[in-house]
N, C-alpha and C. Protein backbone atom coordinates (compact mmCIF):
# COMPACT_ATOMS: atom_id res chain seq x y z
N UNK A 1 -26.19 -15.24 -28.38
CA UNK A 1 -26.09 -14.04 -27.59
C UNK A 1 -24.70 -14.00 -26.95
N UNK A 2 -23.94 -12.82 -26.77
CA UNK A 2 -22.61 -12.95 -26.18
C UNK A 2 -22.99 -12.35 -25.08
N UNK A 3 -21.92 -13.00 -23.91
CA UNK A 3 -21.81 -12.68 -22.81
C UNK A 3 -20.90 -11.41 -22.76
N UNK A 4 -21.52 -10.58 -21.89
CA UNK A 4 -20.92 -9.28 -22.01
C UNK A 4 -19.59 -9.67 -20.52
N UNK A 5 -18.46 -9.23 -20.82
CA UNK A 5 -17.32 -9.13 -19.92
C UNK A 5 -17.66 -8.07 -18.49
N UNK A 6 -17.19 -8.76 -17.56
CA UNK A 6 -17.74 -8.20 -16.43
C UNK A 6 -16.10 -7.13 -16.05
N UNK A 7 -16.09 -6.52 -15.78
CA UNK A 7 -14.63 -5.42 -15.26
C UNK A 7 -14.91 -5.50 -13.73
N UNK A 8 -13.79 -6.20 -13.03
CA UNK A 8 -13.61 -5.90 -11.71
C UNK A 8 -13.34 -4.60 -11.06
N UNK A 9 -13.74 -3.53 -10.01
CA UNK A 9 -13.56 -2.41 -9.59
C UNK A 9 -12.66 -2.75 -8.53
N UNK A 10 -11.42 -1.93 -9.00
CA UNK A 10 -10.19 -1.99 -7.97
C UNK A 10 -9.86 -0.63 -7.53
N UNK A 11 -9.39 -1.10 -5.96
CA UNK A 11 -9.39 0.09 -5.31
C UNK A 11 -8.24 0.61 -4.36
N UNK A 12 -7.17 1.63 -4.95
CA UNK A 12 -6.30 1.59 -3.86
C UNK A 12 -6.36 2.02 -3.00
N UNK A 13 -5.63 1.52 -1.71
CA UNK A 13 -6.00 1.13 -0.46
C UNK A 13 -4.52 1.59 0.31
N UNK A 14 -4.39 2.46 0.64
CA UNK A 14 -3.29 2.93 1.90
C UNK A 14 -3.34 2.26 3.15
N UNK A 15 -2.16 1.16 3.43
CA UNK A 15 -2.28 0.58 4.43
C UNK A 15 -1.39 0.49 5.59
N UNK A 16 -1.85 0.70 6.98
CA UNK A 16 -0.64 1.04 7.71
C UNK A 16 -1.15 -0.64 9.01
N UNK A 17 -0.11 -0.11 10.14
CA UNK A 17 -0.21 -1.41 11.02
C UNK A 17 -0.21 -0.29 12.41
N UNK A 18 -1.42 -0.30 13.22
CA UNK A 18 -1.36 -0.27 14.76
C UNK A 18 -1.37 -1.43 15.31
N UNK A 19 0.01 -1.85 16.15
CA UNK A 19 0.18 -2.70 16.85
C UNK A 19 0.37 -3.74 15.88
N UNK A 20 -0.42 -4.81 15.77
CA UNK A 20 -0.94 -5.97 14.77
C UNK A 20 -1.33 -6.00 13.92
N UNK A 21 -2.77 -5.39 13.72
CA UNK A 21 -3.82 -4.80 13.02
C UNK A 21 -3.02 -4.38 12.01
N UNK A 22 -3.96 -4.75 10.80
CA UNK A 22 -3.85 -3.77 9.02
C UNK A 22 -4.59 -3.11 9.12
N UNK A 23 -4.54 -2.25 8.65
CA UNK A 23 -6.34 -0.88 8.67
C UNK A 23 -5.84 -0.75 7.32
N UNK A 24 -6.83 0.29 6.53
CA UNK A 24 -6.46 1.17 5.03
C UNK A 24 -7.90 1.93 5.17
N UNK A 25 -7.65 2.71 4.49
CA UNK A 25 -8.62 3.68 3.52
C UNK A 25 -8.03 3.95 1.98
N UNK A 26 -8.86 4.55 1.35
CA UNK A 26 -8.51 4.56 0.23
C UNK A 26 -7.86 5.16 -0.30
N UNK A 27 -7.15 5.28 -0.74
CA UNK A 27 -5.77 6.47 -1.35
C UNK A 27 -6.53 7.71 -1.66
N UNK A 28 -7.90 7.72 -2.41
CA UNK A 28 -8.13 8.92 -2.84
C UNK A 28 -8.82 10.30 -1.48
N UNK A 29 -8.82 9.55 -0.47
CA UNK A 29 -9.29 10.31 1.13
C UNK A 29 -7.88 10.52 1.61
N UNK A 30 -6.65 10.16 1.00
CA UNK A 30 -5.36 10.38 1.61
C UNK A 30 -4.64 11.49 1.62
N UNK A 31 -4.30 12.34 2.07
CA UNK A 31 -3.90 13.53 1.13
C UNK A 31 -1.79 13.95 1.78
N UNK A 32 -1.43 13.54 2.97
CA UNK A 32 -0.14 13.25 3.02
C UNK A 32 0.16 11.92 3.66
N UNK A 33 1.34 11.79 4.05
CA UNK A 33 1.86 10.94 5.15
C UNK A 33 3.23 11.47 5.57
N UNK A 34 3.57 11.28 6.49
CA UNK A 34 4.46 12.11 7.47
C UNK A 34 4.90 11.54 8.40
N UNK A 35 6.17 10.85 8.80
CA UNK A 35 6.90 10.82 10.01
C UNK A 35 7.64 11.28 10.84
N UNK A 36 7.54 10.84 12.07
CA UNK A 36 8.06 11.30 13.46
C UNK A 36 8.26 12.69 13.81
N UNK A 37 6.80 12.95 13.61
CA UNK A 37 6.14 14.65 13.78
C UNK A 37 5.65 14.51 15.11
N UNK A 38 6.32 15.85 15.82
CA UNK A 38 6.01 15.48 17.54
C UNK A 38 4.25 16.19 17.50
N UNK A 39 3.79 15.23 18.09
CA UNK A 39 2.09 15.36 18.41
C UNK A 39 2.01 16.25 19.78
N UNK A 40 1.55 17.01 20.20
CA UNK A 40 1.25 18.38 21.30
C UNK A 40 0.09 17.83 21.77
N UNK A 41 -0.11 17.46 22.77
CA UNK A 41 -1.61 17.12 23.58
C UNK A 41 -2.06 18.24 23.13
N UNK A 42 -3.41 18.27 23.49
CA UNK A 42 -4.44 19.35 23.59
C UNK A 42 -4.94 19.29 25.58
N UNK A 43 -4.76 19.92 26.14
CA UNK A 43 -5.64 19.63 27.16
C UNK A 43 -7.29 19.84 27.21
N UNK A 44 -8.02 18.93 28.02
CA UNK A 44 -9.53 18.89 27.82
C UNK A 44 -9.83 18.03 26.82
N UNK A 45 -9.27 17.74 25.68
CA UNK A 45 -9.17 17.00 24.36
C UNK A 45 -10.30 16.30 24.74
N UNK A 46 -11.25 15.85 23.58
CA UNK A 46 -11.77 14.72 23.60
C UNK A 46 -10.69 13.39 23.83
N UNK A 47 -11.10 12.09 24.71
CA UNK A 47 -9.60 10.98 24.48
C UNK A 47 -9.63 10.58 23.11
N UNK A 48 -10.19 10.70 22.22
CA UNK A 48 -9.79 10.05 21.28
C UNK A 48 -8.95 10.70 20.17
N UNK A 49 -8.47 12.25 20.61
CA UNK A 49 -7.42 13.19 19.86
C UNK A 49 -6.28 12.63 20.59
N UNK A 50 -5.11 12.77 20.20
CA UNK A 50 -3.97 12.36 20.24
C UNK A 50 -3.13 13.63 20.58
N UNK A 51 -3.88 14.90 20.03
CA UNK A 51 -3.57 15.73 20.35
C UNK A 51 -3.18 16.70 18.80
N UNK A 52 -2.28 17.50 18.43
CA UNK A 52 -1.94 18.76 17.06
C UNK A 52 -0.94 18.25 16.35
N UNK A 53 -0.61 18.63 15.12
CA UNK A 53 1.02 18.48 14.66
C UNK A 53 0.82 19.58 13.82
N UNK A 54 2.08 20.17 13.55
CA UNK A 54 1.88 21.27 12.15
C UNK A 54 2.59 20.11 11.04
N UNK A 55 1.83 20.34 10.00
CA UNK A 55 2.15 19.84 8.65
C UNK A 55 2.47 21.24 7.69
N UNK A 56 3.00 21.31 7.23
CA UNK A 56 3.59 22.44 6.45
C UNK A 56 2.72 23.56 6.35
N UNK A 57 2.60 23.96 8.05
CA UNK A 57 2.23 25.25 8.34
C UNK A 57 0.89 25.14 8.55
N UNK A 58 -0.14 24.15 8.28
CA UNK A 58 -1.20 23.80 8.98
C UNK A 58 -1.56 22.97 10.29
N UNK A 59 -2.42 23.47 11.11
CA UNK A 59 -2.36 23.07 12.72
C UNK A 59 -3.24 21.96 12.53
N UNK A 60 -3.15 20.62 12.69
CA UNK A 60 -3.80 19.14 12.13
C UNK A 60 -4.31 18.58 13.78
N UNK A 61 -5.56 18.38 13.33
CA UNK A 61 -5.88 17.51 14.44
C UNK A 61 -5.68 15.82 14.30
N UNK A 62 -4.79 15.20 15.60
CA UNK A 62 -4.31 14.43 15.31
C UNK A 62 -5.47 13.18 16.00
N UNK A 63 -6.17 11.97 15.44
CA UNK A 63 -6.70 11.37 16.01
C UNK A 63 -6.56 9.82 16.10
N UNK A 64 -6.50 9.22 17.41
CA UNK A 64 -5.50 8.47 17.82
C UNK A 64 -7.00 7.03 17.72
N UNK A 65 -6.52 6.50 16.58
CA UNK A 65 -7.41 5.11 16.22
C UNK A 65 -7.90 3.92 16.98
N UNK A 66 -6.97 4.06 17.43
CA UNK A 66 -6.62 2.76 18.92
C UNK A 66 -7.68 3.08 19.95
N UNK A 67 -8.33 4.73 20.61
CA UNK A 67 -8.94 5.20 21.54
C UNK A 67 -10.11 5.29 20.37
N UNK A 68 -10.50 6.02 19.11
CA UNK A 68 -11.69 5.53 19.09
C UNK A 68 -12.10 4.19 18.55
N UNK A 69 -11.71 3.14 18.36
CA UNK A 69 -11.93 2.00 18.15
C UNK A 69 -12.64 1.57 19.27
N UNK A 70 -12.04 2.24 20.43
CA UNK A 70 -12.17 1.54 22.07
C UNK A 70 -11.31 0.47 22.68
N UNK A 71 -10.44 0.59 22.04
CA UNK A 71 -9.19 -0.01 22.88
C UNK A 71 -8.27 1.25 23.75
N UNK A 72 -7.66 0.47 24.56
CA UNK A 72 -6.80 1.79 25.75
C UNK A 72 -5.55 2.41 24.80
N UNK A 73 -5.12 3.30 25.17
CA UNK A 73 -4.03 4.40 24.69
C UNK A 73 -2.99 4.55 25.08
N UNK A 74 -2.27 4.13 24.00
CA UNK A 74 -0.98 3.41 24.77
C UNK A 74 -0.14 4.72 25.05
N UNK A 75 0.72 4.73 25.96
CA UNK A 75 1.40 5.67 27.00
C UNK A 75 2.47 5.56 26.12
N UNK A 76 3.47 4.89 26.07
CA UNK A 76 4.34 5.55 24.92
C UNK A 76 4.71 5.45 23.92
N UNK A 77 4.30 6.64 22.84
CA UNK A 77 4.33 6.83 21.84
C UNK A 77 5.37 7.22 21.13
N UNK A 78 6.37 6.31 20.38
CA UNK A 78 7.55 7.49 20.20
C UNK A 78 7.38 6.60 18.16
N UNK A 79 7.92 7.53 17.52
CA UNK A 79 7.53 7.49 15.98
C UNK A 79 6.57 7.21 15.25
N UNK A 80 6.00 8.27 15.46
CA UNK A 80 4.36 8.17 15.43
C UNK A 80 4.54 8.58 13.01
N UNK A 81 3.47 7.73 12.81
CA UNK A 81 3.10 8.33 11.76
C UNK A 81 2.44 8.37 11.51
N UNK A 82 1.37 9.88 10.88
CA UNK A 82 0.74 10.82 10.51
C UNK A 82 0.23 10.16 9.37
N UNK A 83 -1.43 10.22 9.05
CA UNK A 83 -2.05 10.12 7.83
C UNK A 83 -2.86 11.01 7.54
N UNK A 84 -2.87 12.00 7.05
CA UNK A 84 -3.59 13.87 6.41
C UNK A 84 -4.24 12.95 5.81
N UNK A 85 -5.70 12.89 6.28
CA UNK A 85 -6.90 12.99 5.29
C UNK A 85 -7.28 14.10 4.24
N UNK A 86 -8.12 13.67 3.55
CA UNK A 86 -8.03 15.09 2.78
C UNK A 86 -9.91 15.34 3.20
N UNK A 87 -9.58 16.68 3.56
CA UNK A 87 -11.55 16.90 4.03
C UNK A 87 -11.37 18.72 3.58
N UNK A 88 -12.55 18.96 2.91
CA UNK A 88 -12.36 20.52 2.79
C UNK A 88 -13.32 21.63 3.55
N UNK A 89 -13.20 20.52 4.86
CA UNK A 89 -13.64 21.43 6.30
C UNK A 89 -13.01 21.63 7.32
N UNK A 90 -12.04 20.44 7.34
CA UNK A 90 -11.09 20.70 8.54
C UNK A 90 -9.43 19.92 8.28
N UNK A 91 -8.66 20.39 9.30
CA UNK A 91 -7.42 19.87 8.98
C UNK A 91 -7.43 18.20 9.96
N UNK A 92 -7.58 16.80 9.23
CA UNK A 92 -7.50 16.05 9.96
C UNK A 92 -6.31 14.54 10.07
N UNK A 93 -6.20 14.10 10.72
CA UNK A 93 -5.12 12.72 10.47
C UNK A 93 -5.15 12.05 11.73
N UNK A 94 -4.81 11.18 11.22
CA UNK A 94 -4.84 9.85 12.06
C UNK A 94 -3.38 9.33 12.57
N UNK A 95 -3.46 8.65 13.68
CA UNK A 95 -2.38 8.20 13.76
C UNK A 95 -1.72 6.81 13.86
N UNK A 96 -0.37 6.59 13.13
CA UNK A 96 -0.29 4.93 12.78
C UNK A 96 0.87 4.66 13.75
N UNK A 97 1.16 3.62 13.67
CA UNK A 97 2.72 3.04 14.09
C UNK A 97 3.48 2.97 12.71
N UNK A 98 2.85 2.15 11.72
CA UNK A 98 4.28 1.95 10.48
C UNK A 98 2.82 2.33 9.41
N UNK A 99 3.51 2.79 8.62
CA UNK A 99 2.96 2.68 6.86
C UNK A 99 3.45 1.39 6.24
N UNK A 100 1.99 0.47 5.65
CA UNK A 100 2.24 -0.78 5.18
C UNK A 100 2.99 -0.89 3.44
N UNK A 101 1.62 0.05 2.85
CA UNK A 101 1.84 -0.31 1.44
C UNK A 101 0.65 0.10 0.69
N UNK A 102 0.72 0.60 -0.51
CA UNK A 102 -0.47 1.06 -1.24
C UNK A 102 -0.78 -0.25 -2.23
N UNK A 103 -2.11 -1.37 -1.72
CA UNK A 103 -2.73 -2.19 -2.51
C UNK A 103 -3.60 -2.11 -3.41
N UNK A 104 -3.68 -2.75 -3.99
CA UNK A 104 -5.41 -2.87 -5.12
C UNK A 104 -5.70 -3.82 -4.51
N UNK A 105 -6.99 -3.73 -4.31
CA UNK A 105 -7.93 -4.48 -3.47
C UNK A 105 -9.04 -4.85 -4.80
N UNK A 106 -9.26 -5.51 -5.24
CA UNK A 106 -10.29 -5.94 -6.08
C UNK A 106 -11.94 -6.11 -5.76
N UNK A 107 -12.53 -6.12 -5.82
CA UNK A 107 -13.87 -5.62 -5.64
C UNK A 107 -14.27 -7.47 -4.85
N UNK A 108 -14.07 -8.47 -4.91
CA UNK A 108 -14.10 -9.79 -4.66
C UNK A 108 -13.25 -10.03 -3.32
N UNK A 109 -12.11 -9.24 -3.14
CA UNK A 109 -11.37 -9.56 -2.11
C UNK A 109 -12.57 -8.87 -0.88
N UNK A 110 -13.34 -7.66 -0.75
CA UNK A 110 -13.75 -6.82 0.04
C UNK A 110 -15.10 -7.30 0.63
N UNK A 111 -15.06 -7.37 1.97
CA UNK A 111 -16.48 -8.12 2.29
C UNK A 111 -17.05 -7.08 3.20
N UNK A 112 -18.44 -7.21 3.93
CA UNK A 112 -18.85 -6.11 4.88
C UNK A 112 -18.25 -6.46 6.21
N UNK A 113 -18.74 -5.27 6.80
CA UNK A 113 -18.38 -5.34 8.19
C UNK A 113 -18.59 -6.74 9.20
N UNK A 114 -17.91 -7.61 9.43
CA UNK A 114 -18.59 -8.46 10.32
C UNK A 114 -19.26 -7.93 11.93
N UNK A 115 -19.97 -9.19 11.53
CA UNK A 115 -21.20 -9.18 12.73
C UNK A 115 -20.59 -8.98 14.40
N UNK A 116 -19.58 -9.26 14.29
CA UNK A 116 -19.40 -9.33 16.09
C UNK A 116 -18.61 -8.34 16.30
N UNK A 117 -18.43 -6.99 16.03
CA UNK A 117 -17.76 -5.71 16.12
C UNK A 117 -18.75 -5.03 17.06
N UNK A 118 -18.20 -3.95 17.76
CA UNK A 118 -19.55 -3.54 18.49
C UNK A 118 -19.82 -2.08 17.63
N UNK A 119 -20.68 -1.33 18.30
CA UNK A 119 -21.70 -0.73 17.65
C UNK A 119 -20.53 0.09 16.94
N UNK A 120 -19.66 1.10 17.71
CA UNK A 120 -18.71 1.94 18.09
C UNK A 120 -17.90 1.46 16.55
N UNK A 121 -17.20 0.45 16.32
CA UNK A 121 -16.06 0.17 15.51
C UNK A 121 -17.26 -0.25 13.82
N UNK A 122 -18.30 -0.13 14.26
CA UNK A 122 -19.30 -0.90 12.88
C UNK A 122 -19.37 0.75 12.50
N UNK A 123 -19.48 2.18 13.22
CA UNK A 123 -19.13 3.46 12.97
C UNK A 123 -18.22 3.63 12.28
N UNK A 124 -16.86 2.69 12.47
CA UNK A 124 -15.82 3.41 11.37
C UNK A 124 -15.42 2.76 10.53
N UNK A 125 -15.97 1.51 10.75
CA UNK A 125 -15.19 0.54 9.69
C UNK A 125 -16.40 0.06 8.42
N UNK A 126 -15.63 0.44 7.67
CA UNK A 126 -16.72 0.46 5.87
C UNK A 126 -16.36 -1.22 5.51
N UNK A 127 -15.65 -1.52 5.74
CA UNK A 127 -15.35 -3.52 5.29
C UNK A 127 -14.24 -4.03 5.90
N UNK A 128 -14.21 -5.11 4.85
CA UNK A 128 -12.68 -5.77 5.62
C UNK A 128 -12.42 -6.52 4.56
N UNK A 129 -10.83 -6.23 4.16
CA UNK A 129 -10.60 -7.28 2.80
C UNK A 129 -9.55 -8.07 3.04
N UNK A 130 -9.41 -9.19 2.01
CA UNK A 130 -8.23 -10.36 2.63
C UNK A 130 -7.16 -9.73 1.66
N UNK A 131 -6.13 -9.51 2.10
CA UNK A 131 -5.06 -9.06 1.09
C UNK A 131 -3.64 -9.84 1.47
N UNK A 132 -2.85 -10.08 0.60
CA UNK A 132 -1.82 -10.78 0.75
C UNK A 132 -0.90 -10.38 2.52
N UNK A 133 -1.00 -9.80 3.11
CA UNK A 133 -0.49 -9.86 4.20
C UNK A 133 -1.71 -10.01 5.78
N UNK A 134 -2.41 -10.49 4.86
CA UNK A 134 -3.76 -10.52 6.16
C UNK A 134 -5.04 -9.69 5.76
N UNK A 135 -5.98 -9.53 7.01
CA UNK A 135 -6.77 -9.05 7.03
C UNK A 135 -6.60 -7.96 7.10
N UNK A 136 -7.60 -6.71 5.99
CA UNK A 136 -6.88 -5.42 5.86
C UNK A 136 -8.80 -4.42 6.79
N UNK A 137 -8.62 -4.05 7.63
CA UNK A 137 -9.63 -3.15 8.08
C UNK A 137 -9.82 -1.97 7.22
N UNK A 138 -10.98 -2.00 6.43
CA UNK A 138 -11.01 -0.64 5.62
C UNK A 138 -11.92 0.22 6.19
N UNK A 139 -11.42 1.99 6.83
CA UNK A 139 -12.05 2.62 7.33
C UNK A 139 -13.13 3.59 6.49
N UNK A 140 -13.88 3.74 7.67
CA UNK A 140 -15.01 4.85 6.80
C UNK A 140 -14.43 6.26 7.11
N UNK A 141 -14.14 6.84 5.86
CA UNK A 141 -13.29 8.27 6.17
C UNK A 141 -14.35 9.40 6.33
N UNK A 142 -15.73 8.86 5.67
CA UNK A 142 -16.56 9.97 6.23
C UNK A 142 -16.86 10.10 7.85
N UNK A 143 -16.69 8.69 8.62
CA UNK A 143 -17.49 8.82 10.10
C UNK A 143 -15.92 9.14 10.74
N UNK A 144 -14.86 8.77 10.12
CA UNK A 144 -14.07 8.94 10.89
C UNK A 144 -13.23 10.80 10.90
N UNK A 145 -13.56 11.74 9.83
CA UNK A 145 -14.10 13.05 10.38
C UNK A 145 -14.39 13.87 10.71
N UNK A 146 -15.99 13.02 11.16
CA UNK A 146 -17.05 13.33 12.35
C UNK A 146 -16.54 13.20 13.63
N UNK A 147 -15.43 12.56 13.83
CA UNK A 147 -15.06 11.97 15.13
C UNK A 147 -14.42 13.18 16.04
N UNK A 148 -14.16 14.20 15.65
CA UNK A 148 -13.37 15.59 15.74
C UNK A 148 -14.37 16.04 16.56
């Protein structure tokens, strides 16, 4: 009997750095990237908006990762970069400090959420994979949104 060949599922992975932290989602939820686009508070905002940017003529809600993770919000922000999700309900993006690098993540590198996250961050985060520059946080682009 032959053993049938198993095909690893690889997945690219858009990866940026807040603060320390690797995060990614998957290239195919990506739809621009954009730097040092001035962000406009919103007043009343939920805290975890960052506040608007126009992207080539669309008004983007900008949402600031660091506040819904549940960590504090850092006061100054200067070269912010923009990640346009792609959603075909609303205009949305996130916001980074640097753009890392577009990886393949192999289906073996990617593990689940660990256990000691609290409820809040087990909401946005879909896994966590080991990739040559560390631990890469892979987000859930559906809960993250909902977060709007």
């Amino acid at each position: 009997m032959m053993a049938q060949k198993r095909t690893a599922t690889v997945q690219q992975i858009l990866t940026w750095l807040i603060e320390d932290r690797l995060f990614g989602i998957d290239i195919a939820h990506c739809r621009e990237v954009d730097k040092d686009k001035e962000i406009v508070t919103v007043p009343h905002a939920k805290e975890q908006i960052a506040g608007i940017v126009n992207l080539r003529g669309d008004v983007v809600t900008v949402i600031d990762l660091r506040v819904l993770l549940g960590h504090d919000k850092r006061e100054n922000d200067s070269g912010n970069v923009i990640i346009r999700l792609k959603s075909k309900t609303a205009h949305i993006a996130v916001k980074a400090d640097a753009i890392s690098d577009v990886i393949n993540i192999a289906g073996g590198q990617i593990e689940g959420t660990p256990a000691h996250l609290s409820e809040n961050e087990i909401r946005f985060i879909s896994s966590v994979a080991m990739t040559e520059k560390g631990l890469a946080v892979i987000l859930n682009p559906d809960e993250i949104l909902k977060a709007v």
